[in-house]
C-alpha atoms as a PDB file:
ATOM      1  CA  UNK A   1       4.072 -17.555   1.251  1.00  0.00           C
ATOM      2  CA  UNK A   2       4.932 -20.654   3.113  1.00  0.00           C
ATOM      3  CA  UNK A   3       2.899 -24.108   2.247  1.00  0.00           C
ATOM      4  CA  UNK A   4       2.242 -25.197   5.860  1.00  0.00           C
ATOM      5  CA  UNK A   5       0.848 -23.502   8.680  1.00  0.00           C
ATOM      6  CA  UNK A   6       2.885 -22.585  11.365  1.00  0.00           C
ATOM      7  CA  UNK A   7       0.360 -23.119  14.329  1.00  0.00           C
ATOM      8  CA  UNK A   8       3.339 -22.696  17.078  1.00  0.00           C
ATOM      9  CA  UNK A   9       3.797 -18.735  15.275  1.00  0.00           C
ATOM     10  CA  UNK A  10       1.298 -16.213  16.415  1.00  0.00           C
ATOM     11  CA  UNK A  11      -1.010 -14.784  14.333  1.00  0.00           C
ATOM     12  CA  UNK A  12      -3.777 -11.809  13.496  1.00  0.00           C
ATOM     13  CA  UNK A  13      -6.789 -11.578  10.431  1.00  0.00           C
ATOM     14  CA  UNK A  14      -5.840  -8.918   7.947  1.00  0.00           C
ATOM     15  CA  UNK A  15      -8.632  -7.165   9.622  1.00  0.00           C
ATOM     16  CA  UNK A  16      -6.895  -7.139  13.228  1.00  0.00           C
ATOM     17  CA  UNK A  17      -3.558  -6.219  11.210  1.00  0.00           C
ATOM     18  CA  UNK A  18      -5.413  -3.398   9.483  1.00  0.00           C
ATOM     19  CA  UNK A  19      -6.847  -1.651  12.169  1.00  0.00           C
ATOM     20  CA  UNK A  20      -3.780  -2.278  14.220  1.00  0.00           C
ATOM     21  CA  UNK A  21      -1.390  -0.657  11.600  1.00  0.00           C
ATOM     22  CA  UNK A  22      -3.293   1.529   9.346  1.00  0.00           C
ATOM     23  CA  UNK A  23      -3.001  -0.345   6.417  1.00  0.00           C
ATOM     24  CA  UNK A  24      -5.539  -1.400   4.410  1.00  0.00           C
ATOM     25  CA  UNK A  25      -7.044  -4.792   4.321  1.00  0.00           C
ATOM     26  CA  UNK A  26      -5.993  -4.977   0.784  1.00  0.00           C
ATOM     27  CA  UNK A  27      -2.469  -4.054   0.689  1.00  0.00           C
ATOM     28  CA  UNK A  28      -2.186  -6.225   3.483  1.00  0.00           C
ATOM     29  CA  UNK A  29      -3.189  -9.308   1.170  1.00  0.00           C
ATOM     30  CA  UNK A  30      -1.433  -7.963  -1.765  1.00  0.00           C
ATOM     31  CA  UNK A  31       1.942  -7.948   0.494  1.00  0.00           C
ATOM     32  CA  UNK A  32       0.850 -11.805   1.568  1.00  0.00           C
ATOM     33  CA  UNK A  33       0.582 -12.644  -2.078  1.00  0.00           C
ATOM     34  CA  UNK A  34       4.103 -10.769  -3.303  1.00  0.00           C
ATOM     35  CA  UNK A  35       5.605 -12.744  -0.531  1.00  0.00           C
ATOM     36  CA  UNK A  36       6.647  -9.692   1.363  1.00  0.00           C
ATOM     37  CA  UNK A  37       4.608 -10.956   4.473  1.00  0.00           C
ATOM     38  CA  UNK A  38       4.357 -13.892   6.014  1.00  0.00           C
ATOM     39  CA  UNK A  39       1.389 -15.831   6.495  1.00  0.00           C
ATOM     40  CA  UNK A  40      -1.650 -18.179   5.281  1.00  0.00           C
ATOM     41  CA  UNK A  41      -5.032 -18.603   3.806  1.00  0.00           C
ATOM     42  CA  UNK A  42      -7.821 -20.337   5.294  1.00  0.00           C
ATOM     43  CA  UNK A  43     -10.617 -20.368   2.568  1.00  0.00           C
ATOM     44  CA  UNK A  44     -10.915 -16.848   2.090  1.00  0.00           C
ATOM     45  CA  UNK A  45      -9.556 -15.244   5.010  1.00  0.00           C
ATOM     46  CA  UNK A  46      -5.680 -14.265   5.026  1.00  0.00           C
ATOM     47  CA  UNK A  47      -4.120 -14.544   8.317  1.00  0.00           C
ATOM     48  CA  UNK A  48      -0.881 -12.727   9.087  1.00  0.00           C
ATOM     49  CA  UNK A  49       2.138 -13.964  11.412  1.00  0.00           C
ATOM     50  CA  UNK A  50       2.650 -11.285  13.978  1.00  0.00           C
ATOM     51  CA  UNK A  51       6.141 -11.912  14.082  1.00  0.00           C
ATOM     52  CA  UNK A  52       6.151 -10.871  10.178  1.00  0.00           C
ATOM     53  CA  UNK A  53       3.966  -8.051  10.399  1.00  0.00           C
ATOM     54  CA  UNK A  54       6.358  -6.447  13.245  1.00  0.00           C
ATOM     55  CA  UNK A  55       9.317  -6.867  11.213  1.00  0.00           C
ATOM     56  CA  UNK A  56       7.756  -5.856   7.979  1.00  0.00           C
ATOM     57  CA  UNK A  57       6.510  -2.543   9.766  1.00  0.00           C
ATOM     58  CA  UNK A  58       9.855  -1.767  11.532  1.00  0.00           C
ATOM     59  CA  UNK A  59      11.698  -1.942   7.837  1.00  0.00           C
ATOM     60  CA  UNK A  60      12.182   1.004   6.465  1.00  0.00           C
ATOM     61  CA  UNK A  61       9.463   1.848   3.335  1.00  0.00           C
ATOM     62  CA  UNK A  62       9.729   4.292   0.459  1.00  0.00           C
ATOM     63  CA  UNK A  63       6.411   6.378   1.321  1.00  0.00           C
ATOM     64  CA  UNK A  64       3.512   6.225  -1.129  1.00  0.00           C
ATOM     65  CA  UNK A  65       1.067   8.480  -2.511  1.00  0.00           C
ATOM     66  CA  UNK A  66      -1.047  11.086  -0.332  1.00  0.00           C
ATOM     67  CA  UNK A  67      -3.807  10.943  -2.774  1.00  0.00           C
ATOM     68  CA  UNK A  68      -4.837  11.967  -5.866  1.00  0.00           C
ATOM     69  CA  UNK A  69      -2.232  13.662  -8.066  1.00  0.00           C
ATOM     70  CA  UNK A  70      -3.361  17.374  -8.865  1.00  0.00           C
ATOM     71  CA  UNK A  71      -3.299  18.672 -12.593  1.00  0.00           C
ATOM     72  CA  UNK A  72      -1.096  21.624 -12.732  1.00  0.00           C
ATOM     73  CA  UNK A  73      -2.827  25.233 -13.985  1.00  0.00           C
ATOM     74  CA  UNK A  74       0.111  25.971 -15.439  1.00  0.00           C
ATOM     75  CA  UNK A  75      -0.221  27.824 -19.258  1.00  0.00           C
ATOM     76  CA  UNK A  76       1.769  26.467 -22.085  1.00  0.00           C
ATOM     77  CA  UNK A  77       4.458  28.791 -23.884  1.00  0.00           C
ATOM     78  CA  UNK A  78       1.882  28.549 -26.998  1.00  0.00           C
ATOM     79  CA  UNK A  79      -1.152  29.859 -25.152  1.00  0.00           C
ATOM     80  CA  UNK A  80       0.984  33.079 -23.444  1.00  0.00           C
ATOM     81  CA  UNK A  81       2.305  34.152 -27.004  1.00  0.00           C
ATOM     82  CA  UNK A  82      -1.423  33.791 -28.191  1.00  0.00           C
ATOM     83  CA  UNK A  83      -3.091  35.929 -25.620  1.00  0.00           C
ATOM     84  CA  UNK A  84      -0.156  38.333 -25.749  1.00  0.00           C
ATOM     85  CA  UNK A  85      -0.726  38.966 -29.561  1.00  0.00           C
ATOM     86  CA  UNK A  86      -4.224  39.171 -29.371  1.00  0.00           C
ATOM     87  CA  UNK A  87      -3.865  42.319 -26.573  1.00  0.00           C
ATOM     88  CA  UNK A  88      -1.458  44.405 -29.201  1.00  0.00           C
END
């Protein structure tokens, strides 16, 4: 995250960026923050140079989760030898 503000660099609100990329709002400020995009804060509002946002997009990304993780039904080796003994 740069110090100074780059005025001659154009730029978007995390909200623009958001709707514009389908990301959220807050990975968009948690990428600002890791340094990973470029940009600025103006009180509480994160602003975004476009320039960074293309290039950050056109990157290649390891995809992340689809949503919550599922627990397996799967039965334990104990709980088969149990219900198998109990049926003799």
């Amino acid at each position: 995250m740069p110090g100074k503000i780059e005025l001659n660099r154009d730029y978007l609100t995390t909200t623009q960026a958001a709707e514009r990329t389908g990301l959220s709002k807050n990975y968009l400020t948690q990428l600002l923050r890791q340094g990973k995009l470029e940009g600025f804060q103006l009180v509480r509002e994160w602003l975004i140079y476009r320039d960074s946002l293309e290039n950050f997009l056109a990157s290649p990304r390891k995809p992340g989760p689809k949503g919550p993780r599922k627990k397996s039904r799967q039965e334990s080796p104990d709980s088969v030898s149990m219900k198998n003994s109990n049926n003799t």
